[in-house]
PDB file of N, CA and C in Angstrom:
ATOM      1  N   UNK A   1       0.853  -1.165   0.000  1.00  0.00           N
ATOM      2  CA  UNK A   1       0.000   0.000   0.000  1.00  0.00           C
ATOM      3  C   UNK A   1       0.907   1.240   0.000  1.00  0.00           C
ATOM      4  N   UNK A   2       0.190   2.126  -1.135  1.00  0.00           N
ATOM      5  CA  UNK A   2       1.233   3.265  -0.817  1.00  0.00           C
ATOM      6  C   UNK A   2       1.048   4.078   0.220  1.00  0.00           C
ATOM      7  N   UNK A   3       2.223   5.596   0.693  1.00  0.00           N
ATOM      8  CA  UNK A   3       1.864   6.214   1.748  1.00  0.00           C
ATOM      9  C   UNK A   3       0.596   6.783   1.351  1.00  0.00           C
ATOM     10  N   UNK A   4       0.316   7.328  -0.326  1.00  0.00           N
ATOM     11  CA  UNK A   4      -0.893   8.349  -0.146  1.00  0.00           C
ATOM     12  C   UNK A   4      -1.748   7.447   0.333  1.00  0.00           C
ATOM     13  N   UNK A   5      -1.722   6.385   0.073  1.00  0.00           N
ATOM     14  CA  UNK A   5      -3.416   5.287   0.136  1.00  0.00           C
ATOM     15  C   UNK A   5      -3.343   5.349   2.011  1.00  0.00           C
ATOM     16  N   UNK A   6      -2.364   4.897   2.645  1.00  0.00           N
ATOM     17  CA  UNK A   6      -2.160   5.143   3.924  1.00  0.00           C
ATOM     18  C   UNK A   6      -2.949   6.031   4.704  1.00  0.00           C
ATOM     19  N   UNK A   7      -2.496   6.999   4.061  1.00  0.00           N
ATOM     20  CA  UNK A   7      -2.820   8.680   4.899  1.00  0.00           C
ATOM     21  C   UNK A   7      -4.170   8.659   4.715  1.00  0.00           C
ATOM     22  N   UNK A   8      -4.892   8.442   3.243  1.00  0.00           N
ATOM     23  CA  UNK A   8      -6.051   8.527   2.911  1.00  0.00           C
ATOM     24  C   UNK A   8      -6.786   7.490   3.745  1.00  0.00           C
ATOM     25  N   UNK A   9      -6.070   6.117   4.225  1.00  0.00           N
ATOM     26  CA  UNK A   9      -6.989   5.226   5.214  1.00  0.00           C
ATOM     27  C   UNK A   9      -7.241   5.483   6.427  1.00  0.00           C
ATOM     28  N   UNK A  10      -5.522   6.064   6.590  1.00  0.00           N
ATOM     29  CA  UNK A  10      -5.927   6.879   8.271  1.00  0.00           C
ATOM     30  C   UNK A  10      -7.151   7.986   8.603  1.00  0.00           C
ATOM     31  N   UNK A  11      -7.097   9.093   7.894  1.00  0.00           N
ATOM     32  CA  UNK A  11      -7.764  10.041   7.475  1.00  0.00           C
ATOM     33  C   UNK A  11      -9.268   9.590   7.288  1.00  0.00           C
ATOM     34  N   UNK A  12      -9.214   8.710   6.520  1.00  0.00           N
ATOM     35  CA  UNK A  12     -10.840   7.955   6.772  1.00  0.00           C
ATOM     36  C   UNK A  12     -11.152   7.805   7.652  1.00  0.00           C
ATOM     37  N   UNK A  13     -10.819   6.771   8.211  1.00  0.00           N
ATOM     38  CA  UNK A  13     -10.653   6.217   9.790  1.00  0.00           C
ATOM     39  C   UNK A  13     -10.607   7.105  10.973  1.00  0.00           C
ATOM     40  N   UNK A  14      -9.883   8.087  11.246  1.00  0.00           N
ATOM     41  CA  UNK A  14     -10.116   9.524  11.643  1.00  0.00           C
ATOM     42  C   UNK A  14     -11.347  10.048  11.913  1.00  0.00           C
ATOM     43  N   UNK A  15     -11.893   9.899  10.503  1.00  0.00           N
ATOM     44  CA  UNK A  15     -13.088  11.115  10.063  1.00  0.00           C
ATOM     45  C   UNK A  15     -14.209   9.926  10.950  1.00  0.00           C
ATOM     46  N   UNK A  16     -13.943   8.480  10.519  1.00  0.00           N
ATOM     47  CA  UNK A  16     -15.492   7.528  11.260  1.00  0.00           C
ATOM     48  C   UNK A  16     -15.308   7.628  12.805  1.00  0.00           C
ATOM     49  N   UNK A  17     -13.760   8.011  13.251  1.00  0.00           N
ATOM     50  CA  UNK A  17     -14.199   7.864  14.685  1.00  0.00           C
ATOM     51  C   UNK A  17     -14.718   8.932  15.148  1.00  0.00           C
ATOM     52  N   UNK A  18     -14.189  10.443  15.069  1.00  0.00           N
ATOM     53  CA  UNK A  18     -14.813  11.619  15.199  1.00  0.00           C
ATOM     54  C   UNK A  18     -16.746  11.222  14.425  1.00  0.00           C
ATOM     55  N   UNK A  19     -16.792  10.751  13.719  1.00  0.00           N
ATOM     56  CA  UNK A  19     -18.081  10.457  13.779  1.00  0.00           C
ATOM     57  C   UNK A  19     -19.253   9.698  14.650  1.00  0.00           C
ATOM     58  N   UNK A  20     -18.449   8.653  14.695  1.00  0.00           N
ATOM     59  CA  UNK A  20     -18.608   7.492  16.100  1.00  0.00           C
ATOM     60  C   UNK A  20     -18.968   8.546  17.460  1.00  0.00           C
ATOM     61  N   UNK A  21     -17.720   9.610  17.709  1.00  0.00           N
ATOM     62  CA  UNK A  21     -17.807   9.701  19.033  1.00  0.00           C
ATOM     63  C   UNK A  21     -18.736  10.863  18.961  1.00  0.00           C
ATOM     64  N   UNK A  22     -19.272  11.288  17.639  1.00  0.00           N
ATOM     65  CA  UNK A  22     -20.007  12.872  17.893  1.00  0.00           C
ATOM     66  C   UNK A  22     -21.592  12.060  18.313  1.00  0.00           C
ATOM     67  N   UNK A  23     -21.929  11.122  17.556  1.00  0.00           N
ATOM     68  CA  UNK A  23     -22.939  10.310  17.577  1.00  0.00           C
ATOM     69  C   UNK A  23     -23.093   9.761  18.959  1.00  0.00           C
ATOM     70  N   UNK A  24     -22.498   9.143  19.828  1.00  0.00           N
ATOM     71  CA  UNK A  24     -22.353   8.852  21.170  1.00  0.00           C
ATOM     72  C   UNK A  24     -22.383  10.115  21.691  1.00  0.00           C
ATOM     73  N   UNK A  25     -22.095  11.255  21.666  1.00  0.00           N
ATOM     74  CA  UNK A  25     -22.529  12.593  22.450  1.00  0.00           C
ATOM     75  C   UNK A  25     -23.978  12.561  22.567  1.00  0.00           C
ATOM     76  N   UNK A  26     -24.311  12.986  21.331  1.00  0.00           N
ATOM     77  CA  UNK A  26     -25.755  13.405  20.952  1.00  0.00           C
ATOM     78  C   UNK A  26     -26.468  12.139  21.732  1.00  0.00           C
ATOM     79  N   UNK A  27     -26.248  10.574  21.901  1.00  0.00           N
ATOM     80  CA  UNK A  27     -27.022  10.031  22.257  1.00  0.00           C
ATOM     81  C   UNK A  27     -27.149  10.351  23.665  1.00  0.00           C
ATOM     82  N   UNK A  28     -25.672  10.536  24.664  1.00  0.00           N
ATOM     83  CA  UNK A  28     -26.084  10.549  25.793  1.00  0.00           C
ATOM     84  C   UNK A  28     -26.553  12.173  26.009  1.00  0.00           C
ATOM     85  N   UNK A  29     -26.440  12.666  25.097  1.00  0.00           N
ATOM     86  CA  UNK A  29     -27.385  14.285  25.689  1.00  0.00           C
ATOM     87  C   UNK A  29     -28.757  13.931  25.378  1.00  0.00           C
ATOM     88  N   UNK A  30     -29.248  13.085  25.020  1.00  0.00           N
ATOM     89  CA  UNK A  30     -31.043  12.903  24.544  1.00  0.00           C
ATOM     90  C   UNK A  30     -31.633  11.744  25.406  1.00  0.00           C
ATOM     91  N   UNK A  31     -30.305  11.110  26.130  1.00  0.00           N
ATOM     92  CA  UNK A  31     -31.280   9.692  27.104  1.00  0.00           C
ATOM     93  C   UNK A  31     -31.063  11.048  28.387  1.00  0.00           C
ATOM     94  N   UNK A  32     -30.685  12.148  28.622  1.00  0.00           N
ATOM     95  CA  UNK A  32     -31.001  12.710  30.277  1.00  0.00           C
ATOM     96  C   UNK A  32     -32.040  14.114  30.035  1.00  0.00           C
ATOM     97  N   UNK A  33     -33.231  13.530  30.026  1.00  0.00           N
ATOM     98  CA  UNK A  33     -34.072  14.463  30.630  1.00  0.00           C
ATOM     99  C   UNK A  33     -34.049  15.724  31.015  1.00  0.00           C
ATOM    100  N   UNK A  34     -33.883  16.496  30.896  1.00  0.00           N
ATOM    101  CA  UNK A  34     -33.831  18.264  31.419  1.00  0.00           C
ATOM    102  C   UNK A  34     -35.179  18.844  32.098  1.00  0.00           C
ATOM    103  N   UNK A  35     -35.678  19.176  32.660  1.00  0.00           N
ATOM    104  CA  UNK A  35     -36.245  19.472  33.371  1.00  0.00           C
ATOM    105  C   UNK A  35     -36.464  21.037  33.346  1.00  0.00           C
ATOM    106  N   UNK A  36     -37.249  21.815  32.476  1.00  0.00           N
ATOM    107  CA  UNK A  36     -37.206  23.186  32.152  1.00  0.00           C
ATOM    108  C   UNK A  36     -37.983  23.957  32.461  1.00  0.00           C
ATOM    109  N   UNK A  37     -39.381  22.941  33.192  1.00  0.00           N
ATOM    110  CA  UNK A  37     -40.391  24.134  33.637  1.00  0.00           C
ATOM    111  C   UNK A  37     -40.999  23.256  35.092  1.00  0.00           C
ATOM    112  N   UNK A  38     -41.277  24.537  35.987  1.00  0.00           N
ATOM    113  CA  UNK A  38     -42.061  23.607  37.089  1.00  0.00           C
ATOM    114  C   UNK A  38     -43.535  23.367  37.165  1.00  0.00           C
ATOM    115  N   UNK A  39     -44.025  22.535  37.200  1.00  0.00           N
ATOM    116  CA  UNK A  39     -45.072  21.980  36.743  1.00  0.00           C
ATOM    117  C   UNK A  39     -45.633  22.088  38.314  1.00  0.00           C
ATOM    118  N   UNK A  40     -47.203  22.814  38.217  1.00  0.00           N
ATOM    119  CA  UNK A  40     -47.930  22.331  39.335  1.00  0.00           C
ATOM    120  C   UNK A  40     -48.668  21.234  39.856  1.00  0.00           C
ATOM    121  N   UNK A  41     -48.537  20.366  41.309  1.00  0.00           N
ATOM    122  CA  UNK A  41     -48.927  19.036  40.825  1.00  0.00           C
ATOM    123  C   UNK A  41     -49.801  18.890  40.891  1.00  0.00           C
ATOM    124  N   UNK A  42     -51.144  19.795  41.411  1.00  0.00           N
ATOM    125  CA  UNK A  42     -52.604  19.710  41.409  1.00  0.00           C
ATOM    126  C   UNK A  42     -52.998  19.988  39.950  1.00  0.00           C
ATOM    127  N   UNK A  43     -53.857  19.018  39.387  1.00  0.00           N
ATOM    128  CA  UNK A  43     -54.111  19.099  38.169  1.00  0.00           C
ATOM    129  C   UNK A  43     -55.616  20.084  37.825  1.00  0.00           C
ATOM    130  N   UNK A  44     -55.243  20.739  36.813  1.00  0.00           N
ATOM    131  CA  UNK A  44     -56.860  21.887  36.497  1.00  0.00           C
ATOM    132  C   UNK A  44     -57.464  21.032  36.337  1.00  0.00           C
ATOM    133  N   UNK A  45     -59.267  21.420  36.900  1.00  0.00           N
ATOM    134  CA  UNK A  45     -60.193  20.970  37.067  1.00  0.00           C
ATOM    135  C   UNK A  45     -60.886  20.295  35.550  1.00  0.00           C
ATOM    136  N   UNK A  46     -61.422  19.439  35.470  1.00  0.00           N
ATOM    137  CA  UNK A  46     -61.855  19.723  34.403  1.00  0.00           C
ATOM    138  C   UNK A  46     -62.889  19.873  33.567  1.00  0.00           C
ATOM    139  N   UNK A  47     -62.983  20.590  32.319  1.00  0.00           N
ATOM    140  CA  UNK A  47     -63.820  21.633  32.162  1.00  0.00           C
ATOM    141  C   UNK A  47     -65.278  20.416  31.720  1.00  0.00           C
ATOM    142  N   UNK A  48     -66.091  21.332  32.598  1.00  0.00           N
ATOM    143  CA  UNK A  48     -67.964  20.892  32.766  1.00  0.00           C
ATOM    144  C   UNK A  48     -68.119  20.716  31.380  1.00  0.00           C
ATOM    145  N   UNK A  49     -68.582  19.629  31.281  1.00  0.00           N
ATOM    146  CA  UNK A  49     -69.481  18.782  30.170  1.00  0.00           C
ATOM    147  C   UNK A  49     -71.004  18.525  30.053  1.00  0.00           C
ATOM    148  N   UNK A  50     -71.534  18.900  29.603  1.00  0.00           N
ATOM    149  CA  UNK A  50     -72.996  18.869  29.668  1.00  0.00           C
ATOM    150  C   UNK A  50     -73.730  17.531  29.472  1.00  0.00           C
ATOM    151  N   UNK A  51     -74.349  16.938  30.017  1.00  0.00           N
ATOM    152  CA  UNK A  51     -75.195  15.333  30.334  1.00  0.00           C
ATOM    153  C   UNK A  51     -75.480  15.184  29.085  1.00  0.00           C
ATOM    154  N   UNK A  52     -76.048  15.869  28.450  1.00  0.00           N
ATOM    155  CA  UNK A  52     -76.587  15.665  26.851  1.00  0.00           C
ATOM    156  C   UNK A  52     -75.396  15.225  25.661  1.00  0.00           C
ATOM    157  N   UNK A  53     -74.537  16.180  25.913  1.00  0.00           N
ATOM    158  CA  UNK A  53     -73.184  15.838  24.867  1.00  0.00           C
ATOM    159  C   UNK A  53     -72.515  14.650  25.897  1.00  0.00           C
ATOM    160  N   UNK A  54     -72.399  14.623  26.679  1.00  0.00           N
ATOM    161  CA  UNK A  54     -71.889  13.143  27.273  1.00  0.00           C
ATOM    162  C   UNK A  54     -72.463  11.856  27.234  1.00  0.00           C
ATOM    163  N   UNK A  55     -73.401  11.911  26.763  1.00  0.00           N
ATOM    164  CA  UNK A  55     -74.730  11.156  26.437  1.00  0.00           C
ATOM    165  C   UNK A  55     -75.096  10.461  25.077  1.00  0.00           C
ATOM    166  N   UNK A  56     -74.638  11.678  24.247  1.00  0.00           N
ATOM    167  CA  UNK A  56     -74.006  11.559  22.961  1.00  0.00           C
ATOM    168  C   UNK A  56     -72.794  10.865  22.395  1.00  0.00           C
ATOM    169  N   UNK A  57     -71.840  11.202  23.313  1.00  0.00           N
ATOM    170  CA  UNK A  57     -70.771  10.797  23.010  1.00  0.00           C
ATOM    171  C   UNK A  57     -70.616   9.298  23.430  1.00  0.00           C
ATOM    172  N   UNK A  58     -71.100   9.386  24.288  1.00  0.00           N
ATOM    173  CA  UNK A  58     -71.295   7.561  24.931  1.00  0.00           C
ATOM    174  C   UNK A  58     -72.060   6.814  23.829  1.00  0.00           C
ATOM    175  N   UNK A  59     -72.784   7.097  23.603  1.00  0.00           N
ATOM    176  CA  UNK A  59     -74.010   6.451  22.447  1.00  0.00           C
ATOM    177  C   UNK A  59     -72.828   6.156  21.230  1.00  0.00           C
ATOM    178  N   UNK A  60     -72.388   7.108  20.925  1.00  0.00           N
ATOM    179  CA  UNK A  60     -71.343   7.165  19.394  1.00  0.00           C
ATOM    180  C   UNK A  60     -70.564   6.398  19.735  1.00  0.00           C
ATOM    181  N   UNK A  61     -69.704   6.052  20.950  1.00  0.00           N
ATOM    182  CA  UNK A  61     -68.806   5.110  21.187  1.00  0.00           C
ATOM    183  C   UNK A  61     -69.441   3.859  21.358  1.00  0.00           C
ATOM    184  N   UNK A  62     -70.618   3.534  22.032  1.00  0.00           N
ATOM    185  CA  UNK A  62     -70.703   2.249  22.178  1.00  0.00           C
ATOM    186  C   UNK A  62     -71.219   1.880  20.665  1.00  0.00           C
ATOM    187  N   UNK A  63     -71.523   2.613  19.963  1.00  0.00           N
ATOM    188  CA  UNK A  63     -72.046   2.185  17.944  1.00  0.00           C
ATOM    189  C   UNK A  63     -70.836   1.918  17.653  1.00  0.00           C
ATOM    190  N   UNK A  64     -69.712   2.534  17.623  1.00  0.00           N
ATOM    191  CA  UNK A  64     -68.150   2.770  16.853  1.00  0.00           C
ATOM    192  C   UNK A  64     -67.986   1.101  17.730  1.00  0.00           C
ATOM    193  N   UNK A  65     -67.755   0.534  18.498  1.00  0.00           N
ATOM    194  CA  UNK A  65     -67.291  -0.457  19.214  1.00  0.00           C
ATOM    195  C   UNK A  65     -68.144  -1.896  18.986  1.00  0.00           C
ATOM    196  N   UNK A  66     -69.188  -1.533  18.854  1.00  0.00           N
ATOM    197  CA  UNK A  66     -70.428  -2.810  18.358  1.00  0.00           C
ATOM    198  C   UNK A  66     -70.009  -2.769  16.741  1.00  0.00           C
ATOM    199  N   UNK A  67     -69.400  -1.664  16.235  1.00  0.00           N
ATOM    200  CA  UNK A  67     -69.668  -1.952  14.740  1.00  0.00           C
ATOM    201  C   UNK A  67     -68.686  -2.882  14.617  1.00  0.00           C
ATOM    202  N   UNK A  68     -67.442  -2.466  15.269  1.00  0.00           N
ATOM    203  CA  UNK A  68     -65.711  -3.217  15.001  1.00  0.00           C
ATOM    204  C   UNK A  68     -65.648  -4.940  15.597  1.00  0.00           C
ATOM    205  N   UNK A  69     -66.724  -4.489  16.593  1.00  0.00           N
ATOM    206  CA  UNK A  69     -66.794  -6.856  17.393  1.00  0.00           C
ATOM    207  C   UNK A  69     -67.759  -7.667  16.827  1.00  0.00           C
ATOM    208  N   UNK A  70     -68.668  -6.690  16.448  1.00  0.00           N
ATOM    209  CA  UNK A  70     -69.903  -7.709  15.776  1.00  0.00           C
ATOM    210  C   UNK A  70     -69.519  -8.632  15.071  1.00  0.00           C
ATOM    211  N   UNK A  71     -68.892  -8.361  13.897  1.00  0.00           N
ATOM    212  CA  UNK A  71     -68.142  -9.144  12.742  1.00  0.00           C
ATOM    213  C   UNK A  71     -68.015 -10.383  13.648  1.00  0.00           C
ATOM    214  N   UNK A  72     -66.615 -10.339  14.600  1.00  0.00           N
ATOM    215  CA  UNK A  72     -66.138 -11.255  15.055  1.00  0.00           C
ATOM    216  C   UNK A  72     -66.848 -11.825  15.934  1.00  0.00           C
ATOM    217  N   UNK A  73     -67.818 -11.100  16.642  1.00  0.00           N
ATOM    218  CA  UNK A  73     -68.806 -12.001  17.506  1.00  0.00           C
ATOM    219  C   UNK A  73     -69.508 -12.664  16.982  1.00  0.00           C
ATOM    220  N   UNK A  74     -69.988 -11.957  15.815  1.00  0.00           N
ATOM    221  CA  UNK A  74     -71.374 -13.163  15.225  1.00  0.00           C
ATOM    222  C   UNK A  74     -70.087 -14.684  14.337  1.00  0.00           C
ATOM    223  N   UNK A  75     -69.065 -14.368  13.909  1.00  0.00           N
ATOM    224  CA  UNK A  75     -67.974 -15.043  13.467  1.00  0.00           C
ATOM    225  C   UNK A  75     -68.591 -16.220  14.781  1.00  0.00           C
ATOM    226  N   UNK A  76     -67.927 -15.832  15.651  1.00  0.00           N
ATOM    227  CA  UNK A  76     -67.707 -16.838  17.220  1.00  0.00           C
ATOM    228  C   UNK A  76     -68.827 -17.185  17.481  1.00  0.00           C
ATOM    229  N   UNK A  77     -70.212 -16.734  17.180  1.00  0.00           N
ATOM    230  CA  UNK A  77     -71.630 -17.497  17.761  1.00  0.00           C
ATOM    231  C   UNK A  77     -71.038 -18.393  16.633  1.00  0.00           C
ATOM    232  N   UNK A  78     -71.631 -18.274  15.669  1.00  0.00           N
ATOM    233  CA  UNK A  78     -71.911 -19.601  14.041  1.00  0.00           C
ATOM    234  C   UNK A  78     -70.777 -20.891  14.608  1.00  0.00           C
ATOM    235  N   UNK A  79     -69.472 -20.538  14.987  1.00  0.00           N
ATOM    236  CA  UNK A  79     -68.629 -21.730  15.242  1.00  0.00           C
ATOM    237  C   UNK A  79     -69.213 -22.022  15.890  1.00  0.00           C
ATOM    238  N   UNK A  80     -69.324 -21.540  17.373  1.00  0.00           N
ATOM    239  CA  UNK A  80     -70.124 -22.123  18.475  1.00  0.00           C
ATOM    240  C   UNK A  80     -71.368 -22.812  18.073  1.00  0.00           C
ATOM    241  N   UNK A  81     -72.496 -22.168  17.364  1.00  0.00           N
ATOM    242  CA  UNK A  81     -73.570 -23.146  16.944  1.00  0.00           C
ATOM    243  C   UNK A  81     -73.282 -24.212  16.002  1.00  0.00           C
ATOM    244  N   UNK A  82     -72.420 -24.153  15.566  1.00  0.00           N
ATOM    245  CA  UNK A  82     -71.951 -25.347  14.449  1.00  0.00           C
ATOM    246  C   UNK A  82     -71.776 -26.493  15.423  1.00  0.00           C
ATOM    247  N   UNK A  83     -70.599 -25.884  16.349  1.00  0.00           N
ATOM    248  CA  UNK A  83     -69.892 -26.924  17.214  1.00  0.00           C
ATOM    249  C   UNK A  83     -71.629 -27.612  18.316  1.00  0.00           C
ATOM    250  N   UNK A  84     -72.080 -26.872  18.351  1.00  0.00           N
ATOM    251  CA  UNK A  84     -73.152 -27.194  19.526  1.00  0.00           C
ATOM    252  C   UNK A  84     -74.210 -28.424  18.723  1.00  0.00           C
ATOM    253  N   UNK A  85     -73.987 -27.853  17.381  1.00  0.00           N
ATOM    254  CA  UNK A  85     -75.270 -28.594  16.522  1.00  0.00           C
ATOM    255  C   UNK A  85     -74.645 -30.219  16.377  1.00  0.00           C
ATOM    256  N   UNK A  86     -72.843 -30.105  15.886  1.00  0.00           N
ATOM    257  CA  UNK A  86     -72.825 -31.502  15.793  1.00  0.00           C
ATOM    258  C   UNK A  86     -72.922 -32.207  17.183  1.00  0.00           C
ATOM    259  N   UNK A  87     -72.511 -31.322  18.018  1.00  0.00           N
ATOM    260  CA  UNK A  87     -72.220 -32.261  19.349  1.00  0.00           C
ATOM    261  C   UNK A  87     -73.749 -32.865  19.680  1.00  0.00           C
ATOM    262  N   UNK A  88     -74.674 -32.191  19.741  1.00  0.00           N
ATOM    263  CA  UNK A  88     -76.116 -32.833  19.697  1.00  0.00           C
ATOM    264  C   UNK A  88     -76.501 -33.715  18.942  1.00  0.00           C
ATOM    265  N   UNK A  89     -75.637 -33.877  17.575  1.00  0.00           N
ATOM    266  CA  UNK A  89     -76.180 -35.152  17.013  1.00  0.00           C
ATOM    267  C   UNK A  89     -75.936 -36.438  16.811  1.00  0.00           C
ATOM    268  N   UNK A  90     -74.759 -36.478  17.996  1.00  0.00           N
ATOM    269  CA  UNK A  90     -73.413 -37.287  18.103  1.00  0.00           C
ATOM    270  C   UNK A  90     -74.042 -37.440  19.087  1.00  0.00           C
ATOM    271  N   UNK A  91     -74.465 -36.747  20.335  1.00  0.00           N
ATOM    272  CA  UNK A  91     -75.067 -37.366  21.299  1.00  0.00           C
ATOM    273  C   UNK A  91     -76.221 -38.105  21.315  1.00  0.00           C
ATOM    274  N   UNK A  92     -77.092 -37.899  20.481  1.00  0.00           N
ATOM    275  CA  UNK A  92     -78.418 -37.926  20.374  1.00  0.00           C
ATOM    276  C   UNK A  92     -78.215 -39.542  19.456  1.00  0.00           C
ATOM    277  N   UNK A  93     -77.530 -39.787  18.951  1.00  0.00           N
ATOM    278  CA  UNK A  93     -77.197 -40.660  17.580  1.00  0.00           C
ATOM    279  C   UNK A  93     -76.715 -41.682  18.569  1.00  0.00           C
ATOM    280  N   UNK A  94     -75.762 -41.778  19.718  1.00  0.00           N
ATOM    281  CA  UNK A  94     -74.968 -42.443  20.735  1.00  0.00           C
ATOM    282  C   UNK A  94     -76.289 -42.975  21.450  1.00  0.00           C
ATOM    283  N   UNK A  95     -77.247 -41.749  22.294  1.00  0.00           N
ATOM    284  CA  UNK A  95     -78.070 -42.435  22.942  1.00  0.00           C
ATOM    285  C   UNK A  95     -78.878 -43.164  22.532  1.00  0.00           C
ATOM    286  N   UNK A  96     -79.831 -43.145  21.073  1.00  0.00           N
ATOM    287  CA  UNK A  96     -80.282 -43.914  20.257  1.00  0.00           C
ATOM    288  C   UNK A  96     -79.944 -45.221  20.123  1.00  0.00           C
ATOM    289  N   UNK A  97     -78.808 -45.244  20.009  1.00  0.00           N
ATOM    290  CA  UNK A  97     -77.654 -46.051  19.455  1.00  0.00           C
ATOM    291  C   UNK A  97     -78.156 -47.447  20.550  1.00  0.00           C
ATOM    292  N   UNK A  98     -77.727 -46.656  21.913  1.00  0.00           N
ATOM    293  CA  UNK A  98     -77.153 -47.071  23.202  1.00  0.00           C
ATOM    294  C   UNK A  98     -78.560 -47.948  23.583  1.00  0.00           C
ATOM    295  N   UNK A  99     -79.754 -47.298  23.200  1.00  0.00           N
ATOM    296  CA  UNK A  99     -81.054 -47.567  23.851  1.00  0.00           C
ATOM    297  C   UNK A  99     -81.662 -48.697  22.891  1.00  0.00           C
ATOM    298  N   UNK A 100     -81.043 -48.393  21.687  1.00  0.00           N
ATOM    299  CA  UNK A 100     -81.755 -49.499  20.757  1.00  0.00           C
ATOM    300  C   UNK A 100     -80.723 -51.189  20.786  1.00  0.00           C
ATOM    301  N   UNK A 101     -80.006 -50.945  21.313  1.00  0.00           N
ATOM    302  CA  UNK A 101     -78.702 -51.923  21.331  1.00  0.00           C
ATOM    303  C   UNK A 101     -79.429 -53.409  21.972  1.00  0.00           C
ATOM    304  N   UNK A 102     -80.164 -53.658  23.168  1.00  0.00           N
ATOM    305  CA  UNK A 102     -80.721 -54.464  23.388  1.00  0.00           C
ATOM    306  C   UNK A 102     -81.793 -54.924  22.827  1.00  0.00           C
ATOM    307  N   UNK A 103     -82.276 -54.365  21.372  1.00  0.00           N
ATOM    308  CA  UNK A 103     -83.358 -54.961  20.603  1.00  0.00           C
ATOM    309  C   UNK A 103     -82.623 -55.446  19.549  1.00  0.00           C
ATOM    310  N   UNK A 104     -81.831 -55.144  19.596  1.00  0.00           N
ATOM    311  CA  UNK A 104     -80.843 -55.180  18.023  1.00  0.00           C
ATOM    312  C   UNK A 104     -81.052 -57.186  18.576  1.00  0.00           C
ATOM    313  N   UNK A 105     -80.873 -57.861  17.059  1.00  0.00           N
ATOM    314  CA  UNK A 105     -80.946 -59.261  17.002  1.00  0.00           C
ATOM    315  C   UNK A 105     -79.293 -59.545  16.183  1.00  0.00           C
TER     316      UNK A 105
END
């Protein structure tokens, strides 16, 4: 390797650690918190809502929330009645089965 290629590797190398270490600054100046204003710890009251618009707003949320589970609830009844329907006919087919067994020839 020649010296220029040298100098030019050092010089690289140089430039990534001064990079390295500016980057490790900045990180540990952004993980410590500063603390710039004093905050009171009783929190403002908060502001009166009227029964009617709260009333409203409850109504709109519980629609917005029935619209997003329904899907999957009525999804989860149908398995469930599927599952309920064969299990009844498996039982029902067994006890049959079970009751007719002593006539059987």
């Amino acid at each position: 390797m020649s010296d220029e290629a040298r100098r030019e590797r050092n010089a690289l190398i140089r430039r990534v650690d001064e990079l390295a270490q500016r980057h490790q600054q900045v990180q540990v100046q952004e993980e410590v918190p500063l603390l710039t204003e004093i905050v009171d710890p009783v929190p403002a009251p908060a502001p009166a809502i009227p029964a009617q618009e709260l009333e409203e707003t409850a109504a709109r949320l519980e629609k917005m929330v029935l619209e997003q589970i329904m899907p999957e609830l009525d999804r989860a009844i149908e398995a469930v009645h599927a599952d309920l329907k064969t299990e009844i006919a498996i039982s029902v087919r067994r006890a049959v089965r079970e009751a007719l067994a002593p006539l059987a020839r």
